[in-house]
C-alpha atoms as a PDB file:
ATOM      1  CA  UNK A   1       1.921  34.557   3.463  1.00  0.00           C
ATOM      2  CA  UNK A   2      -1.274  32.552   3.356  1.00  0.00           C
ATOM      3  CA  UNK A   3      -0.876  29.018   4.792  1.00  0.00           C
ATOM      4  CA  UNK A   4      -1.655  26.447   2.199  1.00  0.00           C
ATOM      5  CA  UNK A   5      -1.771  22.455   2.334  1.00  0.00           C
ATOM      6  CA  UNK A   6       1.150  20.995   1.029  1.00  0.00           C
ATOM      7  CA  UNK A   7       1.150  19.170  -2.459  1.00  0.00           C
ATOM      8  CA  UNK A   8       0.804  15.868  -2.217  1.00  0.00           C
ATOM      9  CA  UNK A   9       0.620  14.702  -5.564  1.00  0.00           C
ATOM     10  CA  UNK A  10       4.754  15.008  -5.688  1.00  0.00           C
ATOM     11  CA  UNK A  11       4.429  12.048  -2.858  1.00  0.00           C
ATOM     12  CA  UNK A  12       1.552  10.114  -4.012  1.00  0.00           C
ATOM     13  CA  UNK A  13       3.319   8.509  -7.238  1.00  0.00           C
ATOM     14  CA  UNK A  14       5.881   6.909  -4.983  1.00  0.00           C
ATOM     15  CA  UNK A  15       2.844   5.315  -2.839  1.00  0.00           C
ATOM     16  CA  UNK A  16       0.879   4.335  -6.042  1.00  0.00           C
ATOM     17  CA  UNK A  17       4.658   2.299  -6.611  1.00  0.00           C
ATOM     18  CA  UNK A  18       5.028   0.752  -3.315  1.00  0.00           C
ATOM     19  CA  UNK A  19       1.306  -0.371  -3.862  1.00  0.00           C
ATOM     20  CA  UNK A  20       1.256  -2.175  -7.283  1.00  0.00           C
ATOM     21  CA  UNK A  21       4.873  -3.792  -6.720  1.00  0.00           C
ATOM     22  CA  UNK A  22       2.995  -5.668  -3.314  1.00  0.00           C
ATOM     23  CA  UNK A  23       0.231  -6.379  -5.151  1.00  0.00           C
ATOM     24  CA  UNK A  24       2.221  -7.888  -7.815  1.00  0.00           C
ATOM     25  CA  UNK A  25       4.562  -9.223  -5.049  1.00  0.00           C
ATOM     26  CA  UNK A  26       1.220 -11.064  -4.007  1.00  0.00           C
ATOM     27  CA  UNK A  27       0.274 -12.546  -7.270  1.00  0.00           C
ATOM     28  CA  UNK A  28       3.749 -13.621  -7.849  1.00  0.00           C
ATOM     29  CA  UNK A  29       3.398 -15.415  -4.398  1.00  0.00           C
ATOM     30  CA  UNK A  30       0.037 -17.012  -5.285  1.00  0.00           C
ATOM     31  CA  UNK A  31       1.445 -18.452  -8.886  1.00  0.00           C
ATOM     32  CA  UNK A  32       4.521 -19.888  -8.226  1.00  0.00           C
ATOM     33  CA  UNK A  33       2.586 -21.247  -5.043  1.00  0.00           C
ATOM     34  CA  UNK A  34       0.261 -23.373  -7.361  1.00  0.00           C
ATOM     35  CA  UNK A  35       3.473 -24.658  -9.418  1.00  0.00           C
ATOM     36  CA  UNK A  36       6.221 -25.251  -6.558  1.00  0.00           C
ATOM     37  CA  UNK A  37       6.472 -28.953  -5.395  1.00  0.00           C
ATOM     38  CA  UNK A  38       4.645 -29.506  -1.859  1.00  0.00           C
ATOM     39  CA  UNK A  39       7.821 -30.133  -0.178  1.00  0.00           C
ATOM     40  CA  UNK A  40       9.062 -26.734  -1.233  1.00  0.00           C
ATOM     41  CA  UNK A  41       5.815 -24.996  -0.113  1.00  0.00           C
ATOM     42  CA  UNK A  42       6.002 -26.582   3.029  1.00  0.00           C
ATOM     43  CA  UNK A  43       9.683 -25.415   4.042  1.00  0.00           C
ATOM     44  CA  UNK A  44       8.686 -22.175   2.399  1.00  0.00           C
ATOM     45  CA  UNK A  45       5.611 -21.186   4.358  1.00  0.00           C
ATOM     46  CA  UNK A  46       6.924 -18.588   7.160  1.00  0.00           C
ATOM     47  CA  UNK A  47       9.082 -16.728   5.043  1.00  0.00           C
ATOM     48  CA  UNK A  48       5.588 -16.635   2.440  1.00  0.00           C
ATOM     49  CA  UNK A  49       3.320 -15.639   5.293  1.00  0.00           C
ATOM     50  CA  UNK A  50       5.674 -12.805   6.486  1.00  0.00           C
ATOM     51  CA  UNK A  51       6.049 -11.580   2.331  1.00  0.00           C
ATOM     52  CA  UNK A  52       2.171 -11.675   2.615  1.00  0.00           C
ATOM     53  CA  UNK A  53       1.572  -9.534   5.504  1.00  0.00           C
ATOM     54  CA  UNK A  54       4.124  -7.171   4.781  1.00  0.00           C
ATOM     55  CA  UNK A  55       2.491  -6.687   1.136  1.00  0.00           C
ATOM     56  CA  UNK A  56      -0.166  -6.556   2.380  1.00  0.00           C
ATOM     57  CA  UNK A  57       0.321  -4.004   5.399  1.00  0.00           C
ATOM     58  CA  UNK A  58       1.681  -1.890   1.919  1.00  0.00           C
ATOM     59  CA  UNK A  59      -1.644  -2.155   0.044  1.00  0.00           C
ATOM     60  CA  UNK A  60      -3.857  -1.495   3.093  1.00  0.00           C
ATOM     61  CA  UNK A  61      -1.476   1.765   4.282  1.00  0.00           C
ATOM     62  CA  UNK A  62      -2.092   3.042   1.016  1.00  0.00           C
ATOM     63  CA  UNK A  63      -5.664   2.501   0.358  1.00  0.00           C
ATOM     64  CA  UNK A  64      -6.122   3.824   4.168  1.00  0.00           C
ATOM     65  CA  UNK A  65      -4.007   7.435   3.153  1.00  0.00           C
ATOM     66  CA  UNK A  66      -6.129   7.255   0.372  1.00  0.00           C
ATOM     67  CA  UNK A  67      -9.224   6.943   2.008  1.00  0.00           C
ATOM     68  CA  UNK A  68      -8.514  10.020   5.039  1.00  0.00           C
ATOM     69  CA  UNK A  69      -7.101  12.324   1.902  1.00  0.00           C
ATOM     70  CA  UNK A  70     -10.458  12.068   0.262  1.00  0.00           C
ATOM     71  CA  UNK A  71     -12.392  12.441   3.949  1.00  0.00           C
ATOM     72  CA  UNK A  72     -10.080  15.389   4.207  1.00  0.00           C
ATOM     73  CA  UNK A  73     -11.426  16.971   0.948  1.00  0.00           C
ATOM     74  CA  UNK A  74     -15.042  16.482   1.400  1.00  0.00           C
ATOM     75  CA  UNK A  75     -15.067  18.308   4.510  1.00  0.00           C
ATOM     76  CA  UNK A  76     -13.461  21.134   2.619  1.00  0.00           C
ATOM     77  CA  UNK A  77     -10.498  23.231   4.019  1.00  0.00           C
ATOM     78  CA  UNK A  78      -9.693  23.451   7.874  1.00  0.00           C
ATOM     79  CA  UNK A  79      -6.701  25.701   7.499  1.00  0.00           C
ATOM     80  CA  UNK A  80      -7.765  29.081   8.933  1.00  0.00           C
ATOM     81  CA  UNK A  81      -6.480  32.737   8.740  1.00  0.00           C
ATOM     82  CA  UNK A  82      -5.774  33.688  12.220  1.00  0.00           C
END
């Protein structure tokens, strides 16, 4: 049985998900940042920094994956028959 990579399309929607609900996540931070009251932003502003980083720890794990998949294709193969 010839060894094969495994099919990672099946897997990839579920990123592409994870990805565009953080990046709307972030736009939905940025808007109702421009219309809450200052007071509110203030009192607000850890639990909005910690929503930012994790959306954006999201974005960047995907794009990264993304990135080293197509690396992995350009240098072709590196499954062997032994």
């Amino acid at each position: 049985m010839p060894l094969t990579a495994p099919d990672t399309s099946k897997w990839w929607r579920h990123r592409r998900r994870h990805s565009y609900w953080s990046l709307l996540g972030l736009f939905a931070m940025l808007v109702s940042g421009v219309f809450a009251p200052a007071d509110q932003l203030v009192a607000a502003m850890p639990l909005l920094q910690t929503l930012a980083w994790v959306f954006g720890a999201v974005i960047l794990t995907y794009v990264g994956a993304a990135t080293l998949e197509d690396i992995a294709k350009l240098r072709g193969p590196t499954i062997t028959k032994g």
